[in-house]
C-alpha atoms as a PDB file:
ATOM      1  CA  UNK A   1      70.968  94.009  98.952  1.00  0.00           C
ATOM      2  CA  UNK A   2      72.861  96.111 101.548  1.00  0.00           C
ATOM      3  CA  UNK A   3      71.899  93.871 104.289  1.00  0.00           C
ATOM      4  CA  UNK A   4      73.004  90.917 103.049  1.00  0.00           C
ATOM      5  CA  UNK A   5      76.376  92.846 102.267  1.00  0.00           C
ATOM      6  CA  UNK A   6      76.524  93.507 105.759  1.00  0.00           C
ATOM      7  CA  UNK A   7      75.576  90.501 107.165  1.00  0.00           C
ATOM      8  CA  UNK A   8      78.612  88.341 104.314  1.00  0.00           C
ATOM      9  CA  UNK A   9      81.121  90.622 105.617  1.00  0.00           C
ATOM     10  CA  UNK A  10      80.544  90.232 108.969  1.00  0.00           C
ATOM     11  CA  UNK A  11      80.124  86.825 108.590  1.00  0.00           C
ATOM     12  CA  UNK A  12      83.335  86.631 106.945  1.00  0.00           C
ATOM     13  CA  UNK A  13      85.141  88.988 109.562  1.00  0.00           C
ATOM     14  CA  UNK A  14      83.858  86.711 112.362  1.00  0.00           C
ATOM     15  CA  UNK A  15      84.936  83.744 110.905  1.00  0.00           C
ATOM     16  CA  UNK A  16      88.318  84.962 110.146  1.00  0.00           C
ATOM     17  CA  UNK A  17      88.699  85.931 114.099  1.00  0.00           C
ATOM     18  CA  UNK A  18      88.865  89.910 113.381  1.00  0.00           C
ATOM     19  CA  UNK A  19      87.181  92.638 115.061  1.00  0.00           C
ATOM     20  CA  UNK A  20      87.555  95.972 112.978  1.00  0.00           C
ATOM     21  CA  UNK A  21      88.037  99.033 115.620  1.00  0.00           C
ATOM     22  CA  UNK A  22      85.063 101.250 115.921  1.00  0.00           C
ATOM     23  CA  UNK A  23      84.228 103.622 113.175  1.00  0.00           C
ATOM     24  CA  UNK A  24      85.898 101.380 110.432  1.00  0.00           C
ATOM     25  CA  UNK A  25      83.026  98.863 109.780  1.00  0.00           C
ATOM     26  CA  UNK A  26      81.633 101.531 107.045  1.00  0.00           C
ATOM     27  CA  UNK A  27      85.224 101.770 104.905  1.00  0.00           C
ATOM     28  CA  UNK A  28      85.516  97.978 105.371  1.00  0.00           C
ATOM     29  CA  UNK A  29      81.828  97.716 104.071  1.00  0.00           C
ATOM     30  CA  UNK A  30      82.466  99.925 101.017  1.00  0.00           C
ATOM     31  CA  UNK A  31      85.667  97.837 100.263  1.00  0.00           C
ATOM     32  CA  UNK A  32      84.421  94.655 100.142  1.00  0.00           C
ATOM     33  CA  UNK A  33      81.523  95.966  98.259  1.00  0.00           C
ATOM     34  CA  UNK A  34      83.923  97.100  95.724  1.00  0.00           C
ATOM     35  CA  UNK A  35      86.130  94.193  95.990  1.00  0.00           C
ATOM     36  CA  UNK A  36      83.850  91.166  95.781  1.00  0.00           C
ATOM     37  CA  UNK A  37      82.942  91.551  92.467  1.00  0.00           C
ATOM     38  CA  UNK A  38      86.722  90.756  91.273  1.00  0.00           C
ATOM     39  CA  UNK A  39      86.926  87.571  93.034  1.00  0.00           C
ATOM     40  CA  UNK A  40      86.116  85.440  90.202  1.00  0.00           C
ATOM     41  CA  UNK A  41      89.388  86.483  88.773  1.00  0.00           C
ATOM     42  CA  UNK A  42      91.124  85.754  91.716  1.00  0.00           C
ATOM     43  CA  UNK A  43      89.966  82.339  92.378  1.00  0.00           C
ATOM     44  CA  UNK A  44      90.103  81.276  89.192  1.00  0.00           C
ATOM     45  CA  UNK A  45      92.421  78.879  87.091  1.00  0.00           C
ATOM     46  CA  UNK A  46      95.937  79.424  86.536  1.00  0.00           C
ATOM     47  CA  UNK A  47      98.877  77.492  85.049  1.00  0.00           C
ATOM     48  CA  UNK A  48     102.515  77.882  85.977  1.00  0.00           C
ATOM     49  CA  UNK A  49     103.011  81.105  83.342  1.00  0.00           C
ATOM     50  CA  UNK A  50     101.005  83.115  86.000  1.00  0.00           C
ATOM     51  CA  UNK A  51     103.008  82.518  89.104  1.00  0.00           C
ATOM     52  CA  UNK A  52     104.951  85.880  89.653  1.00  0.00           C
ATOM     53  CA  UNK A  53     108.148  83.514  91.048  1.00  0.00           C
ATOM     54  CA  UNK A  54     108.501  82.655  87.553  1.00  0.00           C
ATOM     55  CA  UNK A  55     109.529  86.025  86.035  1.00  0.00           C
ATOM     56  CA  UNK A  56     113.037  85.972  87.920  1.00  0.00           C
ATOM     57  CA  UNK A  57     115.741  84.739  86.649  1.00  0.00           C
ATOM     58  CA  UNK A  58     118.099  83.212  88.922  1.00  0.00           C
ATOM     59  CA  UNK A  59     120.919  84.298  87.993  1.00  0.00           C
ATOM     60  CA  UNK A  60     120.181  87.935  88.261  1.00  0.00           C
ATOM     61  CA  UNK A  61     119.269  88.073  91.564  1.00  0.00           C
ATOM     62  CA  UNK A  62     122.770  85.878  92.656  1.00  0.00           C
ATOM     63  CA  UNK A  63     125.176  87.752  90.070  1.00  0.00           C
ATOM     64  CA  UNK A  64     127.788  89.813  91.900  1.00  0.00           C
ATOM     65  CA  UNK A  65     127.360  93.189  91.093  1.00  0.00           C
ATOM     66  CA  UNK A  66     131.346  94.428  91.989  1.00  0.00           C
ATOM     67  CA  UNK A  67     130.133  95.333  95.540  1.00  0.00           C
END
């Protein structure tokens, strides 16, 4: 339902203390219609081999590179 679109996003907006400038409520609209379907993946469960942080290795971020 388009109304009820409207009416979770601004919801959402108000609760979150933001008040989009005038003209952008349609773009926001369109993007969180295209957005909420994806956040099931977001808010689901992850272990440790899915945090980003652990892709670095230490010691090639430190390593002097002759600079």
């Amino acid at each position: 339902m388009p109304e009820d679109d409207e009416r979770e996003l601004e919801a959402a907006l108000a609760r979150a203390g933001i008040t989009p400038p005038p003209g952008r409520m349609r773009g926001l609209l369109a993007a969180y219609r295209d957005l909420r379907p994806m956040l099931p993946l977001l808010r689901g469960p992850r272990d440790a081999a899915a945090e980003p942080a652990g892709i670095y290795s230490f010691d090639n971020i430190t390593r002097d590179r002759g600079a």
